[in-house]
Structures are given as structure tokens and as C-alpha cells.
Protein backbone atom coordinates (compact mmCIF):
# COMPACT_ATOMS: atom_id res chain seq x y z
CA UNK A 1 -52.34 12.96 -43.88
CA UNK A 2 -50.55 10.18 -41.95
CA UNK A 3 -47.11 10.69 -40.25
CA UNK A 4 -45.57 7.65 -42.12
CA UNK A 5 -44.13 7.98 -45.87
CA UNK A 6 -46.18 6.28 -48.53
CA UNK A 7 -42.64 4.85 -49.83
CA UNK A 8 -40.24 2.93 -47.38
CA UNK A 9 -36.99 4.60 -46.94
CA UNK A 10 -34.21 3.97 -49.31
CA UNK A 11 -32.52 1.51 -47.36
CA UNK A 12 -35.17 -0.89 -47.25
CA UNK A 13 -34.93 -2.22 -50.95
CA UNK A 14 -31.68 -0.63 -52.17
CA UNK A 15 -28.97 -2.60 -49.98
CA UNK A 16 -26.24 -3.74 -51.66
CA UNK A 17 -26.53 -7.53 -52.47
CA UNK A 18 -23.16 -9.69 -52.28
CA UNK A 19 -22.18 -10.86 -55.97
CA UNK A 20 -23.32 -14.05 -57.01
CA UNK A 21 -20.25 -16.89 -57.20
CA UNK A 22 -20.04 -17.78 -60.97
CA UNK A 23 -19.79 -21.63 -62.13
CA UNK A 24 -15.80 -22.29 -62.98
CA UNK A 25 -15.29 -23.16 -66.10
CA UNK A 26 -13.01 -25.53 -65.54
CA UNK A 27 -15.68 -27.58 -63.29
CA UNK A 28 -17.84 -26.90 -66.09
CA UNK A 29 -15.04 -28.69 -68.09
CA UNK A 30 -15.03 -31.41 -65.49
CA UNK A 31 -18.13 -31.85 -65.95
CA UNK A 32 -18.49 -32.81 -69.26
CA UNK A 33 -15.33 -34.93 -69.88
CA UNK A 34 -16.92 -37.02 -67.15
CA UNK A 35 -20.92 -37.03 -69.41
CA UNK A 36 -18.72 -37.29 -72.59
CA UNK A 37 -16.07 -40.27 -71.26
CA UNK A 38 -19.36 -41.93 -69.71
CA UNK A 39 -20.73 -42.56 -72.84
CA UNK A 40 -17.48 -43.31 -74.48
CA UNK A 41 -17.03 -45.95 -72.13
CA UNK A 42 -20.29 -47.62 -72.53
CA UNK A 43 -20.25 -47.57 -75.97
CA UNK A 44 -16.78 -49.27 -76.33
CA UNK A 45 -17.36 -51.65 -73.45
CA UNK A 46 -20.95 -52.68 -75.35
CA UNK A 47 -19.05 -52.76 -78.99
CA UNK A 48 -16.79 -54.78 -77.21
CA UNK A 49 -18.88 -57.30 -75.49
CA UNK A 50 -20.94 -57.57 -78.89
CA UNK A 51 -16.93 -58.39 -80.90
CA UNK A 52 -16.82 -61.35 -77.99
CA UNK A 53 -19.73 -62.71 -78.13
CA UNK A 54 -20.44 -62.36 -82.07
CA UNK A 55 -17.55 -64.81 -83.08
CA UNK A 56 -17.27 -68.59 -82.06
CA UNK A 57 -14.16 -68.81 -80.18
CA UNK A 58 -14.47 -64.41 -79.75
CA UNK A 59 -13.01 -61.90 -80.15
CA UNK A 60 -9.78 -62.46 -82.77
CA UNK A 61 -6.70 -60.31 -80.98
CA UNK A 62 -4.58 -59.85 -83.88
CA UNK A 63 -7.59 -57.36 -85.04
CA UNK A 64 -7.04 -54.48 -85.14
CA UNK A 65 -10.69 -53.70 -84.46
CA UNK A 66 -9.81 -55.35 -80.95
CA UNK A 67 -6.47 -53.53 -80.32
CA UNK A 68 -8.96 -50.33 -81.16
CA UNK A 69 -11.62 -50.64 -78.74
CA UNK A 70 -8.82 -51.54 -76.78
CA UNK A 71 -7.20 -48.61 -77.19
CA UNK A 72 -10.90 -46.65 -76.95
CA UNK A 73 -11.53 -48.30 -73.45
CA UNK A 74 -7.58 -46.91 -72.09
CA UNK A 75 -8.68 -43.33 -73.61
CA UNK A 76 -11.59 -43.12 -71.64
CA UNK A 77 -9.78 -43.95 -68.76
CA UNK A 78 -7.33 -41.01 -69.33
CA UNK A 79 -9.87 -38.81 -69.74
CA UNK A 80 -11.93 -39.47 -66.66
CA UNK A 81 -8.49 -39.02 -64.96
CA UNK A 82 -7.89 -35.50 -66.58
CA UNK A 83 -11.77 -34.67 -65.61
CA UNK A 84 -11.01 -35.75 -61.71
CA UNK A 85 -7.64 -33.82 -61.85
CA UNK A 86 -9.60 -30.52 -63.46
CA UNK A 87 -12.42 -30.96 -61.40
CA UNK A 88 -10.31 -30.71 -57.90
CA UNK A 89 -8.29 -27.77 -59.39
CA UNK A 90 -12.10 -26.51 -59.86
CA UNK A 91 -12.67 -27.29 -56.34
CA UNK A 92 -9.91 -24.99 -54.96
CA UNK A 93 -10.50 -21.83 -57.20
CA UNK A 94 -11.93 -19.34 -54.71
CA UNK A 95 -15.03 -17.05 -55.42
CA UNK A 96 -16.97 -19.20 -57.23
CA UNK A 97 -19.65 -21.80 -57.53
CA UNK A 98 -18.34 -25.25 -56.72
CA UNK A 99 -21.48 -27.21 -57.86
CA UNK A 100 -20.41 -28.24 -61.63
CA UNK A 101 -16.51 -29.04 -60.00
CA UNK A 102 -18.21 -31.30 -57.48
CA UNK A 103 -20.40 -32.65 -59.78
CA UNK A 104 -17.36 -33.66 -61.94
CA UNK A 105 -15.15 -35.09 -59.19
CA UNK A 106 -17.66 -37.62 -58.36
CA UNK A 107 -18.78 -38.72 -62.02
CA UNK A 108 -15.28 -39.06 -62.83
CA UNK A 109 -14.04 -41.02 -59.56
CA UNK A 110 -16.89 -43.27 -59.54
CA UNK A 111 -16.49 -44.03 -63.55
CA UNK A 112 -13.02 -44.49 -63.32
CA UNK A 113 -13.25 -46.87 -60.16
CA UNK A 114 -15.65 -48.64 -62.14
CA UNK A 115 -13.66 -48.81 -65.14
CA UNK A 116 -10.93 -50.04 -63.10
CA UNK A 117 -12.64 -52.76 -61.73
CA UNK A 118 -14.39 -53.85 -64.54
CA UNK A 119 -10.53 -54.31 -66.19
CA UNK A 120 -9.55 -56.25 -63.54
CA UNK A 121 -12.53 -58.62 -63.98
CA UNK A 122 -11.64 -58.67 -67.11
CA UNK A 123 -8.11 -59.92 -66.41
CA UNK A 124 -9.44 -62.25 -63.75
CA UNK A 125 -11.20 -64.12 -66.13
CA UNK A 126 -9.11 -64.34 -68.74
């Protein structure tokens, strides 16, 4: 019979293991406004482009379809604003997983940048 158990102790695979950080849900929220507003945006912006370029002199601004897309374009906008604010509140909640709140901060600032700049093109040219 040897001198050693035929187990290891108890400490070897019974030491407590720190709890694993949860996703926020509001990062998770941040998330998604940003995938959801993303596609928003490129949809309108494309419905758009196809109202200007569908009609000989384009796009007639007393319709309302124009004032709506218009409207559509400025939503998106707000909500990839709401997405950056929730996903920095994301960012400072403590204990838990900051990976979905990152996520959402950049999606959102780079789509809103990009919105931005693709408006003022847009009044450049016009």
C-alpha cells in the first residue's frame, strides 16, 4: 500500500472560484439600439437616395414621404445618442462584464459620427 492517498486532498479541486461578472443589461441594451439604429439608418439613407434619384429634378420636398425619411434619418440619430449615453452608464456599473457596454459605445459613436458627417455632406451639396 503506498503512503500517498489515491484521492488528492480536498483543497485541491474544491477552492472557492470568484463569481463570474454578469453582462449589464443596460450594455446589452446599448448594444442593440446601436444593431437596430444601424439598420434603420441604412435603410432610410438607401430609401432616400432611391426618392432622389427616381424623380427627374428629385426628390419633391413638399412630400411628405421626404419630410418622413427625413424625420426617420433624425430618429436614428437620437437613438444612437441614447445607445452611447446607456452604453457609458453601462461602462461605469461595477461588478460586471463590460464587453456588450463597450461594444455599444463604439457602434453607436462611430454610427453617429458617420451620420453626422454624412448630413453635413448633405448640406454641403445642397
Amino acid at each position: 500500500m503506498s503512503q500517498f492517498p489515491a484521492t488528492p486532498p480536498y483543497y485541491y479541486h474544491e477552492q472557492p472560484q470568484p463569481p463570474r461578472a454578469r453582462h449589464s443589461g443596460i450594455g446589452i441594451a446599448s448594444f442593440i439600439i446601436a444593431l437596430l439604429c444601424g439598420v434603420a439608418s441604412f435603410v432610410t439613407i438607401g430609401i432616400a437616395g432611391i426618392m432622389e434619384t427616381s424623380q427627374p429634378g428629385g426628390a419633391d420636398p413638399d412630400n411628405p414621404a421626404t419630410a418622413l425619411i427625413g424625420l426617420a434619418i433624425i430618429a436614428c440619430g437620437m437613438g444612437f445618442a441614447l445607445g452611447l449615453v446607456l452604453g457609458i452608464v453601462g461602462l461605469c456599473l461595477p461588478n460586471t462584464n463590460r464587453l456588450f457596454a463597450g461594444l455599444g459605445v463604439g457602434f453607436n459613436l462611430v454610427a453617429m459620427l458617420g451620420l453626422g458627417m454624412l448630413m453635413l455632406i448633405g448640406l454641403m451639396a445642397a
